[in-house]
Every structure is written in structure tokens, then in C-alpha cells.
N, C-alpha and C. Protein backbone atom coordinates (compact mmCIF):
# COMPACT_ATOMS: atom_id res chain seq x y z
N UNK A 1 -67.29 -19.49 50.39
CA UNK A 1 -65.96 -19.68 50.94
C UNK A 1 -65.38 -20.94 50.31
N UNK A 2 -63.89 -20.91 49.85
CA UNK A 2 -63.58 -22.03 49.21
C UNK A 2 -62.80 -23.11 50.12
N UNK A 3 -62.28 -23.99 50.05
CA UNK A 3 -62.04 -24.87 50.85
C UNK A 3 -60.48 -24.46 51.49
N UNK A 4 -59.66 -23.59 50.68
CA UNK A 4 -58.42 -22.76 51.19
C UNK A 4 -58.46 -21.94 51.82
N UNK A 5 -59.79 -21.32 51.72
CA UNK A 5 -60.11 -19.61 53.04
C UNK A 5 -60.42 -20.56 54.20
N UNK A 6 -61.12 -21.85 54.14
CA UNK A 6 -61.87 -22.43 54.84
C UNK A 6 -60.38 -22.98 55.89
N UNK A 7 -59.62 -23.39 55.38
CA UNK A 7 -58.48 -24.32 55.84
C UNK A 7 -57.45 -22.98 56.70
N UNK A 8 -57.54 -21.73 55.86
CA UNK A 8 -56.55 -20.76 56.50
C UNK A 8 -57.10 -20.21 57.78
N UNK A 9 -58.58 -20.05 57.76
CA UNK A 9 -59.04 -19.20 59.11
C UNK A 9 -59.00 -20.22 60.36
N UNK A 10 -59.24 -21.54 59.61
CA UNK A 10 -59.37 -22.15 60.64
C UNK A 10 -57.74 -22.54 61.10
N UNK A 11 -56.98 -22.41 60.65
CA UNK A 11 -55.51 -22.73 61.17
C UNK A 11 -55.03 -21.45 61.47
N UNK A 12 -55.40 -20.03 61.48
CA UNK A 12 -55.20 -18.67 62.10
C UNK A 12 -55.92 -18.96 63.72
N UNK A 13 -57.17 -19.36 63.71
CA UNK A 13 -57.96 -19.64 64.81
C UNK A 13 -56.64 -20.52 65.80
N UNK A 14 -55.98 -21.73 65.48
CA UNK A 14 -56.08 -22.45 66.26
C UNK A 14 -54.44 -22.34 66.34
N UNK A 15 -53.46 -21.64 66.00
CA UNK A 15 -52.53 -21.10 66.00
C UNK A 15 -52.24 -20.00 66.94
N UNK A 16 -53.32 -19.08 67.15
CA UNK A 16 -53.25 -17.99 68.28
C UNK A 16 -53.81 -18.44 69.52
N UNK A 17 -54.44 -19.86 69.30
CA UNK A 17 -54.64 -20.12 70.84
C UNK A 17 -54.56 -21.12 71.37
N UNK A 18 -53.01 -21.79 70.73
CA UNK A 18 -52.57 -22.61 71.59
C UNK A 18 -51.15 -21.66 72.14
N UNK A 19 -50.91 -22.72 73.12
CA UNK A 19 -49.40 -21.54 73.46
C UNK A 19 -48.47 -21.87 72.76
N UNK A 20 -47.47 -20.66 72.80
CA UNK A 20 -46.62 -20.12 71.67
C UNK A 20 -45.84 -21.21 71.89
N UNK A 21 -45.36 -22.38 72.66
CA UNK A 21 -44.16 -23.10 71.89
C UNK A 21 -44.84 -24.50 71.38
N UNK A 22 -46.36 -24.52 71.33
CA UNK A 22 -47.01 -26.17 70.70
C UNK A 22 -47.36 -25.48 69.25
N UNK A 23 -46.48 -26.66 68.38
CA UNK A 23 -46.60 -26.60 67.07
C UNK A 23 -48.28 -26.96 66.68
N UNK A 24 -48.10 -26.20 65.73
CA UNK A 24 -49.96 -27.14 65.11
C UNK A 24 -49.96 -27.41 63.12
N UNK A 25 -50.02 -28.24 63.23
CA UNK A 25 -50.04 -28.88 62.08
C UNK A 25 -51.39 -29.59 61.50
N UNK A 26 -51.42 -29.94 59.95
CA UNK A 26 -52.42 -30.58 59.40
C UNK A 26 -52.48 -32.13 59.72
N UNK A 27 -53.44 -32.92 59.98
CA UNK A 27 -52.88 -34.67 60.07
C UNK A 27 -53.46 -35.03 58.54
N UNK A 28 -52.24 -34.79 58.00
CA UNK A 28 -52.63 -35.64 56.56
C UNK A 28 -51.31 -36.77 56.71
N UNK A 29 -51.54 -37.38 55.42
CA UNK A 29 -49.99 -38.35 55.29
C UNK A 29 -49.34 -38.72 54.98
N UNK A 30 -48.74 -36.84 54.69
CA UNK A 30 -47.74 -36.43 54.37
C UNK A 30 -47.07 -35.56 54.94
N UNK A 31 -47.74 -35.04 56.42
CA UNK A 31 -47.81 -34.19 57.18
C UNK A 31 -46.32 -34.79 57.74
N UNK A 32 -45.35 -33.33 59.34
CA UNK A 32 -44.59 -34.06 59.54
C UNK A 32 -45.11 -35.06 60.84
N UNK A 33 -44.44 -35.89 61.80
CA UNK A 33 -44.41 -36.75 62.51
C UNK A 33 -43.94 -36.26 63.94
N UNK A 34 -43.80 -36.50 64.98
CA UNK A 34 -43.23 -36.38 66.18
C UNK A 34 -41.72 -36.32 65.92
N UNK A 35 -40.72 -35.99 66.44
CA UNK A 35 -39.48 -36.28 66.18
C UNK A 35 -38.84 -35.55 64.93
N UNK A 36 -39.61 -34.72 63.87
CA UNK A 36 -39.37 -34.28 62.68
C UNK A 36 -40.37 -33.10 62.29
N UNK A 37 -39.11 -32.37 61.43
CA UNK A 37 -39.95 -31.13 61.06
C UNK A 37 -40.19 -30.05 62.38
N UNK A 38 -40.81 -29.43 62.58
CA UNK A 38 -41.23 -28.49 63.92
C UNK A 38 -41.78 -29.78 64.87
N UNK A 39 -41.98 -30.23 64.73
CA UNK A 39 -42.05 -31.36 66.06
C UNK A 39 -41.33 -32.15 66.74
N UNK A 40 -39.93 -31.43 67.51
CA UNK A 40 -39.26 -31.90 68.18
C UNK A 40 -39.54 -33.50 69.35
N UNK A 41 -38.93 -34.66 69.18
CA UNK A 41 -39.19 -35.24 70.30
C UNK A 41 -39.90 -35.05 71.84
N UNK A 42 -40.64 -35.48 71.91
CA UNK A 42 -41.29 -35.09 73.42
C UNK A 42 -41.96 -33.93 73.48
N UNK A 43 -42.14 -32.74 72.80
CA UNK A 43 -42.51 -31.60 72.46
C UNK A 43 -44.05 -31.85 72.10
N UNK A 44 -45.14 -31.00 73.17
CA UNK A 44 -46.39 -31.11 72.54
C UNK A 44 -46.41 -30.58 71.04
N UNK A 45 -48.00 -30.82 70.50
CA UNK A 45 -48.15 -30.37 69.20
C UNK A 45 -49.32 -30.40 69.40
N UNK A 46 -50.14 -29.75 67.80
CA UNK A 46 -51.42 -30.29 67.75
C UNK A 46 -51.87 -30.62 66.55
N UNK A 47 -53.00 -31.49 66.53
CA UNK A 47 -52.94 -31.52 64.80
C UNK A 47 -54.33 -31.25 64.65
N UNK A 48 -54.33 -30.89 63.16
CA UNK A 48 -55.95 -30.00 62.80
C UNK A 48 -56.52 -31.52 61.55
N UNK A 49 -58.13 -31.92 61.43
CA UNK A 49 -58.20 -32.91 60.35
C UNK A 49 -59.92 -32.45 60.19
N UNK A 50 -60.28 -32.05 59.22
CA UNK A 50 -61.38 -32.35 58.73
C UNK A 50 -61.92 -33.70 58.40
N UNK A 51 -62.73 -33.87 59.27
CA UNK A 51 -63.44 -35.12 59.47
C UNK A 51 -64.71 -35.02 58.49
N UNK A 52 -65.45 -33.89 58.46
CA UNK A 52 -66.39 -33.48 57.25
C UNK A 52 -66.32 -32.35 56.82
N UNK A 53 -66.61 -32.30 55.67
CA UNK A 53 -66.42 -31.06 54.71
C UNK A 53 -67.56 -30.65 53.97
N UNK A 54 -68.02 -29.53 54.08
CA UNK A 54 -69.36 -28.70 53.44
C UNK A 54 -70.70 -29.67 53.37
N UNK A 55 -71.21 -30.08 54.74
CA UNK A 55 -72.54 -30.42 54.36
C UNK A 55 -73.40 -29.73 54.52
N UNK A 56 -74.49 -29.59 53.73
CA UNK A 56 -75.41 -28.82 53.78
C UNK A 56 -76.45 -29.06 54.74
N UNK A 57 -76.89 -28.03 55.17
CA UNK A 57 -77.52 -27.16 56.38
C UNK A 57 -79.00 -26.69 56.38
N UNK A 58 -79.67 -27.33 55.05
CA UNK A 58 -80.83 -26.73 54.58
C UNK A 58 -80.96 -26.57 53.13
N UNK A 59 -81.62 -25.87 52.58
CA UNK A 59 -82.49 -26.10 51.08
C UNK A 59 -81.09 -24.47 50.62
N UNK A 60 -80.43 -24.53 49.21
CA UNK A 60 -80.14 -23.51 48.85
C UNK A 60 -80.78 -22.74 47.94
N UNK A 61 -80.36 -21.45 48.05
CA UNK A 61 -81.03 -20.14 47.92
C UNK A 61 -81.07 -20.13 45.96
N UNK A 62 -81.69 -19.43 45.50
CA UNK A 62 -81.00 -19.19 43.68
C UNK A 62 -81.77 -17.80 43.83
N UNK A 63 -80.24 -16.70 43.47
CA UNK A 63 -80.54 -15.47 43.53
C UNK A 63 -80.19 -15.20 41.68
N UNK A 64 -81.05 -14.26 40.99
CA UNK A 64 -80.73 -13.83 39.66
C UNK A 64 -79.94 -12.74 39.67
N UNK A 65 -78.57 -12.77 39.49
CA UNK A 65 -77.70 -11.84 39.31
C UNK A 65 -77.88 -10.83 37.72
N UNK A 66 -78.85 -11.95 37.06
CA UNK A 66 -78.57 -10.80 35.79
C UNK A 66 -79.63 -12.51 34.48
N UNK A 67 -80.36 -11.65 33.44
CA UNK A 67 -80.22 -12.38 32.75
C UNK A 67 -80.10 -14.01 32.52
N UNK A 68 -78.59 -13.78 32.74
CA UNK A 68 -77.95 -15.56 32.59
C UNK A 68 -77.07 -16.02 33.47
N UNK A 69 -77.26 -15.20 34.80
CA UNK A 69 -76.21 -15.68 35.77
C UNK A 69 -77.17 -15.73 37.14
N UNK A 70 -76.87 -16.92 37.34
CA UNK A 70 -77.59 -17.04 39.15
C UNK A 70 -76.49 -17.47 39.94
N UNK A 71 -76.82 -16.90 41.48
CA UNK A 71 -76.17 -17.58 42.66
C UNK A 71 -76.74 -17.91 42.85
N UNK A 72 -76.17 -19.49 43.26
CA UNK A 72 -76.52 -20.33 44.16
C UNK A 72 -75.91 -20.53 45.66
N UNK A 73 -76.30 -20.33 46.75
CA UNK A 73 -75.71 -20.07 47.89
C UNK A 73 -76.62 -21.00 48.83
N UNK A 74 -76.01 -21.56 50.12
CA UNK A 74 -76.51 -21.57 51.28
C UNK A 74 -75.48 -21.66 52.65
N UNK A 75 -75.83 -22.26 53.19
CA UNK A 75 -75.16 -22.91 54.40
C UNK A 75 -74.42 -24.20 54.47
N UNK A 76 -73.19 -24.10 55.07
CA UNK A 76 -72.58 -25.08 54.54
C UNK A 76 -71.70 -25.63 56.41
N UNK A 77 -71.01 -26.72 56.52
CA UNK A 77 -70.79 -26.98 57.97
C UNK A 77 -69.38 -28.07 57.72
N UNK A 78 -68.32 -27.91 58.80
CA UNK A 78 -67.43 -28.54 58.10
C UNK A 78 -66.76 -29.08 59.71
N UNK A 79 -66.59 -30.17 59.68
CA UNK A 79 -66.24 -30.55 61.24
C UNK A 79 -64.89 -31.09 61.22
N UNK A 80 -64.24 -30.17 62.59
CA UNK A 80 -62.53 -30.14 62.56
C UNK A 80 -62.47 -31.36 64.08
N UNK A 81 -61.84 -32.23 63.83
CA UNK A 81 -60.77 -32.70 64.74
C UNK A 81 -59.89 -32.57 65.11
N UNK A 82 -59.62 -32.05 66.43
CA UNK A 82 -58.40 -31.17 67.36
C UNK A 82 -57.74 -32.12 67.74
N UNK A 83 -56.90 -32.84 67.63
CA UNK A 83 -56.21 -33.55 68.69
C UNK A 83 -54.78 -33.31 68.85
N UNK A 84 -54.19 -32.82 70.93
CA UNK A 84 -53.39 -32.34 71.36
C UNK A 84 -52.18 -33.53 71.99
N UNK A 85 -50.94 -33.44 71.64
CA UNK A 85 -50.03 -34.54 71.97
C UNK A 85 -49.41 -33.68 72.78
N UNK A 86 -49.56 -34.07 73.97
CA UNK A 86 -48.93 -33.43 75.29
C UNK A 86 -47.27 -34.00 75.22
N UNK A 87 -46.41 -32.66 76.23
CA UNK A 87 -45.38 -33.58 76.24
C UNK A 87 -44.81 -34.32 77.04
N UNK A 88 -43.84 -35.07 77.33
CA UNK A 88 -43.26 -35.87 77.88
C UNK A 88 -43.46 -35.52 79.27
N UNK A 89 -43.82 -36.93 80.28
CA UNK A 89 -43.70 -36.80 81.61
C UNK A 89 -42.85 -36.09 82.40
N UNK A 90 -41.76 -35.70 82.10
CA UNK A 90 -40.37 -34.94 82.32
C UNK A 90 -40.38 -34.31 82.14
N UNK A 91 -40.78 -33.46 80.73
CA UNK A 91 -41.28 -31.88 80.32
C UNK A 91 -42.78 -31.51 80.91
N UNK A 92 -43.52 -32.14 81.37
CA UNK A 92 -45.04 -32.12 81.80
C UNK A 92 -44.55 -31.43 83.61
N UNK A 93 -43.36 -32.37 84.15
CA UNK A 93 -42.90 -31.86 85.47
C UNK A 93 -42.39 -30.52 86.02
N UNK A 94 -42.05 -29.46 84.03
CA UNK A 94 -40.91 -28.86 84.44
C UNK A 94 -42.25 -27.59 83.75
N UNK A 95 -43.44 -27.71 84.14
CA UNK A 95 -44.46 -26.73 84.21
C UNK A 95 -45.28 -26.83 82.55
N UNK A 96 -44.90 -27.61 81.43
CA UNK A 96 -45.21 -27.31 80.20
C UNK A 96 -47.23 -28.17 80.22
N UNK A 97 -47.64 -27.25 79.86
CA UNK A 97 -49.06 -27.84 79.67
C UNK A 97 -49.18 -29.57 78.84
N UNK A 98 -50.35 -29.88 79.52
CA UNK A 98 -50.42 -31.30 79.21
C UNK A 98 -51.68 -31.01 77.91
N UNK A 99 -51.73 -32.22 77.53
CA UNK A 99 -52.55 -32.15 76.06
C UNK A 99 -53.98 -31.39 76.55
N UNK A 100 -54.66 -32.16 77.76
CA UNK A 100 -55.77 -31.28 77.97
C UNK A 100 -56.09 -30.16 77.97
N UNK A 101 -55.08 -29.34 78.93
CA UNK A 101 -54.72 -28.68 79.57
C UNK A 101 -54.74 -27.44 77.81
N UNK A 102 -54.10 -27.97 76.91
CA UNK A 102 -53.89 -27.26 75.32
C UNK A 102 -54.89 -27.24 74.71
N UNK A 103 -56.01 -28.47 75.14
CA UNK A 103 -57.23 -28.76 74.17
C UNK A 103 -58.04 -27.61 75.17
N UNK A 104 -58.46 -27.30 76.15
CA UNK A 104 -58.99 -26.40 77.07
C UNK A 104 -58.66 -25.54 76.53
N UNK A 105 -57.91 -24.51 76.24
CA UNK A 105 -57.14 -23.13 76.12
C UNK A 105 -57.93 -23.02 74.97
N UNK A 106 -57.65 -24.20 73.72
CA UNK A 106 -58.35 -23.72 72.20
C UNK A 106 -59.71 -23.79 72.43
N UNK A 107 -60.63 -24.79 73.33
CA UNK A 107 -61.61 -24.73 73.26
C UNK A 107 -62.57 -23.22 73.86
N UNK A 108 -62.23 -22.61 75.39
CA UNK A 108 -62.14 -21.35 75.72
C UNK A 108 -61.98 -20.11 75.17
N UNK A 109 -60.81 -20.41 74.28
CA UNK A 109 -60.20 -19.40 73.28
C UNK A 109 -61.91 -18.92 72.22
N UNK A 110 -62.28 -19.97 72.03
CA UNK A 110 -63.89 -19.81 71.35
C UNK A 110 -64.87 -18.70 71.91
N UNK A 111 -64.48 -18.26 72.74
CA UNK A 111 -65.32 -17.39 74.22
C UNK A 111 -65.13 -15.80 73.87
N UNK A 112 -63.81 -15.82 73.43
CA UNK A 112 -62.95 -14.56 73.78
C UNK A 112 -63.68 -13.81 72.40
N UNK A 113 -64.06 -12.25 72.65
CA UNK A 113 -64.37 -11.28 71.58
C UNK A 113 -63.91 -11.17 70.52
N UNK A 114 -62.19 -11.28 70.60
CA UNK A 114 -61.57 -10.84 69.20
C UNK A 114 -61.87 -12.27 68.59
N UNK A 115 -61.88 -13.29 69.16
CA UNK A 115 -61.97 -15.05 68.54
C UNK A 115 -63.53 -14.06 67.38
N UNK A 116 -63.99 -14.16 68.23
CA UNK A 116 -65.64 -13.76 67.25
C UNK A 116 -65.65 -12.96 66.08
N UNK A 117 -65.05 -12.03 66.42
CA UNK A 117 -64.76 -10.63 65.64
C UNK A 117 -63.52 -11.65 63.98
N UNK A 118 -62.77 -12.46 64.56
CA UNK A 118 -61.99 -12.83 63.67
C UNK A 118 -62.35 -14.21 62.96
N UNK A 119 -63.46 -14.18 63.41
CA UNK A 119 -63.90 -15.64 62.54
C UNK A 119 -65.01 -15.29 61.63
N UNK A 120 -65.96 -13.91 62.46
CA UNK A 120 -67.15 -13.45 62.09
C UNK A 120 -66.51 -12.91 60.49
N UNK A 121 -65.17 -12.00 60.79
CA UNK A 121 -64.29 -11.13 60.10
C UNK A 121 -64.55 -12.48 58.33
N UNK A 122 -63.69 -13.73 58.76
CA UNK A 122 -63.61 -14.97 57.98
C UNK A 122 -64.39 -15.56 57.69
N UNK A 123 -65.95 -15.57 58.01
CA UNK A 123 -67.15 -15.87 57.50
C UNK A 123 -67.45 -17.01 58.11
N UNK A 124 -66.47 -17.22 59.20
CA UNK A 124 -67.00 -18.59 59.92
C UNK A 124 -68.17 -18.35 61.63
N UNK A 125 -69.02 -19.08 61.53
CA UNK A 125 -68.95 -19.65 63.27
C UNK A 125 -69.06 -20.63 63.74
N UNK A 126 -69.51 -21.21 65.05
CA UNK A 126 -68.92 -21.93 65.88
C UNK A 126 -70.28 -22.97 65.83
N UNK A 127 -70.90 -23.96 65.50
CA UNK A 127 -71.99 -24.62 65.41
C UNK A 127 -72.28 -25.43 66.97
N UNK A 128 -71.01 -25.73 67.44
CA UNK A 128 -71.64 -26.38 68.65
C UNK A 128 -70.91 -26.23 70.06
N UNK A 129 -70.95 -26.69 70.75
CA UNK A 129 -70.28 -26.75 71.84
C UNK A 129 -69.22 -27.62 72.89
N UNK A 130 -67.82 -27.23 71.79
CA UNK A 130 -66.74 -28.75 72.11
C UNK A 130 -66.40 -29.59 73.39
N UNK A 131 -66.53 -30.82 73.40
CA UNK A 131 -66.02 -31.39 74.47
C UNK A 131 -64.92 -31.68 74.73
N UNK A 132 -64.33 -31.84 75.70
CA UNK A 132 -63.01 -31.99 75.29
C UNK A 132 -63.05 -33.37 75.90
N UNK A 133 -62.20 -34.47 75.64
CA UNK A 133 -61.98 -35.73 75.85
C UNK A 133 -60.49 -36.36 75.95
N UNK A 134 -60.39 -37.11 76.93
CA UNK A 134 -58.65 -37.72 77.28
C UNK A 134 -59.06 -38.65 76.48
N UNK A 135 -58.36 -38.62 75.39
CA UNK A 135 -57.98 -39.78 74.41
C UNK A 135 -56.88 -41.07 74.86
N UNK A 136 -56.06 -40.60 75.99
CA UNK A 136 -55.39 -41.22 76.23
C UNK A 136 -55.77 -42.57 77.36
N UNK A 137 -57.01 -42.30 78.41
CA UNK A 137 -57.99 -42.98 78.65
C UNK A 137 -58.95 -43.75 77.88
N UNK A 138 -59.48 -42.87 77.13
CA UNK A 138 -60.38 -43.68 76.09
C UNK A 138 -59.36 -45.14 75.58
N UNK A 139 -58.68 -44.85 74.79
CA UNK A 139 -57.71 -45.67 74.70
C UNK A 139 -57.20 -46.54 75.41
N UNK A 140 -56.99 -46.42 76.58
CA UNK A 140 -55.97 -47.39 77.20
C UNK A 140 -54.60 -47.02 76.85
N UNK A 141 -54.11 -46.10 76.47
CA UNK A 141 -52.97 -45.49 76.03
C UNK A 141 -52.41 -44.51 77.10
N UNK A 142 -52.10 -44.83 78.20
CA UNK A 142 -51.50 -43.89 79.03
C UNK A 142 -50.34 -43.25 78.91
N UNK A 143 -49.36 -44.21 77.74
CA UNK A 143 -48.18 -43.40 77.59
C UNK A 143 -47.84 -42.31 76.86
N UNK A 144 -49.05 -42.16 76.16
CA UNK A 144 -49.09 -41.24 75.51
C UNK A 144 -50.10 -40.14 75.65
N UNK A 145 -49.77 -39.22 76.17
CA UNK A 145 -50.49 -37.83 76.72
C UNK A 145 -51.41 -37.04 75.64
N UNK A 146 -52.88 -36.98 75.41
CA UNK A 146 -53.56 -37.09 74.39
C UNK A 146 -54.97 -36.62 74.71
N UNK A 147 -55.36 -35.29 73.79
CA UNK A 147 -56.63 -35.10 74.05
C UNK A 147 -57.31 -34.38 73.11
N UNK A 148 -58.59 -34.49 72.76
CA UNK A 148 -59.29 -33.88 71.55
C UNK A 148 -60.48 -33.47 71.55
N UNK A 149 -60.75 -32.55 70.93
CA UNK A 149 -62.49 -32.05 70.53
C UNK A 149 -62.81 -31.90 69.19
N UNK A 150 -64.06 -32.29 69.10
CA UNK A 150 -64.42 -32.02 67.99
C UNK A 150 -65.04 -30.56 67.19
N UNK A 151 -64.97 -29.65 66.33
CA UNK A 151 -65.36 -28.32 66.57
C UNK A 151 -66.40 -28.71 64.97
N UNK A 152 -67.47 -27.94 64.98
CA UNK A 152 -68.76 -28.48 63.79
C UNK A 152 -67.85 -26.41 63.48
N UNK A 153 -67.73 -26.05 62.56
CA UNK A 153 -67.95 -24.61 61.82
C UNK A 153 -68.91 -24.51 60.46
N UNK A 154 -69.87 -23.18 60.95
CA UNK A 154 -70.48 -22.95 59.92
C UNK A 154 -70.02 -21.98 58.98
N UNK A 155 -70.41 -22.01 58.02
CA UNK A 155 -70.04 -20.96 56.84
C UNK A 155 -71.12 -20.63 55.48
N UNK A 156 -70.55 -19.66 54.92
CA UNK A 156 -71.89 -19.62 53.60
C UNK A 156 -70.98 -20.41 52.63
N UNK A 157 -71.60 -20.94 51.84
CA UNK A 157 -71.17 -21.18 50.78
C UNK A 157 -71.73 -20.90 49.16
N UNK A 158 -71.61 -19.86 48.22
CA UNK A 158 -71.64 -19.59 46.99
C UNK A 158 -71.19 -19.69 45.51
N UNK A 159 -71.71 -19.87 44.79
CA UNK A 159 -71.17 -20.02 43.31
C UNK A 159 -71.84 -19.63 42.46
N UNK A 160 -71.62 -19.26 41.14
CA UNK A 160 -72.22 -18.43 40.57
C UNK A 160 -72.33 -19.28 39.14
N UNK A 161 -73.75 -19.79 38.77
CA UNK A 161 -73.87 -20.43 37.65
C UNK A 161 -74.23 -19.83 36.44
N UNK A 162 -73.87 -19.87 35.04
CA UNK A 162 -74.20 -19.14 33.83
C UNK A 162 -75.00 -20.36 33.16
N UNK A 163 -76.13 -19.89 33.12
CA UNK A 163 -77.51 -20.38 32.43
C UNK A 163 -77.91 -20.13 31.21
N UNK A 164 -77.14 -19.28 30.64
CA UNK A 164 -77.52 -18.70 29.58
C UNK A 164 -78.99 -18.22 29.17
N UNK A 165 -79.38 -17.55 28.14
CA UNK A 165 -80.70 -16.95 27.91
C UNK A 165 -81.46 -18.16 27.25
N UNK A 166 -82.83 -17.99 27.24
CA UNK A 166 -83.43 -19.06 26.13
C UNK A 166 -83.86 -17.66 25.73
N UNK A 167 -83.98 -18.00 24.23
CA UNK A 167 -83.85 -16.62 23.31
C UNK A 167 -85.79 -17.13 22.36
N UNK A 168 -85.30 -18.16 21.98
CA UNK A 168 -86.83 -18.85 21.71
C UNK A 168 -87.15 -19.85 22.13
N UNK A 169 -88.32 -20.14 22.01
CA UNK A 169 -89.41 -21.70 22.38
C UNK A 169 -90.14 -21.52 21.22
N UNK A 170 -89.91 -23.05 20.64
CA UNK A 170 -90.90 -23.54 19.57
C UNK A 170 -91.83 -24.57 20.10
N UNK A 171 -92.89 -24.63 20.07
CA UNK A 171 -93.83 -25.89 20.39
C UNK A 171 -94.71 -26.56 18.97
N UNK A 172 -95.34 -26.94 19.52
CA UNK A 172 -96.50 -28.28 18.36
C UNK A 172 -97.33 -28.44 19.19
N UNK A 173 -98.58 -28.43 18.55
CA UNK A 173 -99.67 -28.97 19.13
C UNK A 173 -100.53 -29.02 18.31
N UNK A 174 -102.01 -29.90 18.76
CA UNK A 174 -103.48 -30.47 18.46
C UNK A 174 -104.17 -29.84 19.12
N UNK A 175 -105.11 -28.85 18.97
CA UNK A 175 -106.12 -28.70 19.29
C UNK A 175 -107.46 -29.62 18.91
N UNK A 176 -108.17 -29.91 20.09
CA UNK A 176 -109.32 -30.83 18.91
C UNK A 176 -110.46 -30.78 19.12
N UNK A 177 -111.04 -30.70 18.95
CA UNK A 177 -113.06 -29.88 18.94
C UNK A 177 -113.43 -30.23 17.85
N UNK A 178 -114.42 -29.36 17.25
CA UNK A 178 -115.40 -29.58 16.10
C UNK A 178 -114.07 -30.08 15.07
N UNK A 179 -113.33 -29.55 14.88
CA UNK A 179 -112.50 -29.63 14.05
C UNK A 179 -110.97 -29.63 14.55
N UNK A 180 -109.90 -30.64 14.35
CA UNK A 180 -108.27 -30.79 14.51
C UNK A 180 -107.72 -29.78 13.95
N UNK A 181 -106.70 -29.14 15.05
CA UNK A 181 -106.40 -27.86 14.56
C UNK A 181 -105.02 -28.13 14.51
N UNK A 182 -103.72 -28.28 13.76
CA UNK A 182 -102.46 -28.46 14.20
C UNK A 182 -101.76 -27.27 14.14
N UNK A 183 -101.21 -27.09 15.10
CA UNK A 183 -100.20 -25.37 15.40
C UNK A 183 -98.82 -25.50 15.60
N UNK A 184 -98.08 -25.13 14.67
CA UNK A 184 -96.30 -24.93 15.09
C UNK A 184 -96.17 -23.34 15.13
N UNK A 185 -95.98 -23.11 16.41
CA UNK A 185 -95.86 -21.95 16.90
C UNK A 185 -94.61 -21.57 17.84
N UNK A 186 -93.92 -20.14 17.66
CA UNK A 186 -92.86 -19.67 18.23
C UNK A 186 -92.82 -18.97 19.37
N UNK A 187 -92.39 -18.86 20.26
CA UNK A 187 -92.51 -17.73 21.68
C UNK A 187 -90.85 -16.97 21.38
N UNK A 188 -90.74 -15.55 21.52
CA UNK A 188 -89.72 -15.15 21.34
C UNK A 188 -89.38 -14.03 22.47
């Protein structure tokens, strides 16, 4: 899986299960901001960040596809940071889910059959079991409505190396006993 299938399933995943009016976006930084782009003022959101990317999971495999071509494949693990910006105390009053309340739904959403069927579908699964956490406590940040999990996903990962043939081996050698024997000899 390449790092774009890797980035799309996981933003299909977390797109169908937040509710339909919280934006979800990448946190890069260039990404947009609160106040801009689909992220209206006061308006929850969420943002998606790979915190690690493809570590390996164990010893990889080398399968001979042919001749001069091997796969190399194994297990690979890539850990997403969820974090949900709830909205405004005023919009929080008038029934709209609070950040937890959004980080819960995606984390649950993990539970549901078709979730399985559509990740299994994408070559991903689920490595651990998310917590969800008020960031906004952790912090000392009360004014800002805030909560996150961390999600570990596993996946295969493959590539296919060309080795080319060795066609000959030449060696040299001494034999030495009664008598020194010197040999330049071919393997073909």
C-alpha cells in the first residue's frame, strides 16, 4: 500500500463517521485554519496527522516472482492523530456535539461491520484500542473545546525488486597437499 491509498482510506474512514456538518481536514501547514476554507468560525472540525508512518512489525518476507524479480513484503503500522475542535459554547447549547462527544462517534464507528468490511476492503486494520482524551483539560485550555485519540493502523506493505540474473561465477583458488594446485575456474 502506498502512502496515498494509505492517506485516502484513512480519510474515507473518518469522513463517514463524523457527523455530516464537522469538516475533517489534514493538520499540515498549509492546511486551512478555523475561520477559513470549510471551517467556518465556531464550527467544529477535525483534523487527521500522522504521527508515524510505516514501521515495521517484524522480519520481511522475500518471495521469487521469477528469475530476477523478488517481493519484498511485510507488515507495516502507521499511527493517526484525531483531534476534534468542538464548537462554540453557544452552538454546543443549541444541541451541536462537543469535540468528545465527535471523537466517541469516530472511535465506535471502529465497531460497526461495514467500518471492517471497508477497511478490510482497503487493506487496513485497527492495531489497538483508542482512547479518547479531553485535550482541553489536559491542557488547561478550557476555552477551547478539544479532544483526541490516537488510532495505530496496520497494513501490508510490498515492492518488487529486480535483481537481475548472475549468468556466471568465476573463482581462483590453491589447493595444497603433496603438491600446489592453482585453479581459475567458471560456474555457468
Amino acid at each position: 500500500m502506498n502512502h496515498r491509498d494509505l492517506q485516502d482510506a484513512i480519510w474515507s474512514w473518518a469522513d463517514k463517521n463524523t457527523p455530516a456538518d464537522v469538516t475533517v481536514i489534514w493538520s499540515r501547514a498549509n492546511s486551512f485554519r478555523p475561520g477559513e476554507g470549510p471551517c467556518p468560525p465556531g464550527e467544529p472540525y477535525v483534523t487527521l496527522q500522522f504521527t508515524a508512518i510505516s514501521q515495521k512489525t517484524g522480519q520481511d518476507t522475500w518471495l521469487e516472482q521469477d528469475d530476477t524479480t523478488k517481493i519484498i513484503g511485510g507488515q507495516r503500522t502507521a499511527t493517526v492523530s484525531i483531534v476534534a475542535y468542538g464548537p462554540s459554547e453557544k452552538t454546543q447549547a443549541l444541541g451541536r456535539p462537543s469535540a468528545a462527544q465527535i471523537i466517541m462517534q469516530m472511535r465506535d464507528g471502529l465497531d460497526h461491520p461495514e467500518v471492517w468490511a471497508s477497511m478490510r476492503k482497503a487493506g487496513l486494520s485497527v492495531h489497538n484500542e483508542p482512547v479518547v482524551q479531553d485535550v482541553s483539560s489536559l491542557l488547561e485550555t478550557g476555552f477551547q473545546d478539544r479532544s483526541n485519540m490516537d488510532i495505530v493502523f496496520g497494513f501490508a506493505h510490498n515492492q518488487v525488486v529486480e535483481t537481475g540474473a548472475i549468468e556466471i561465477v568465476q573463482g581462483e583458488g590453491e589447493f595444497e597437499g603433496i603438491d600446489t594446485i592453482s585453479e581459475t575456474f567458471d560456474i555457468q
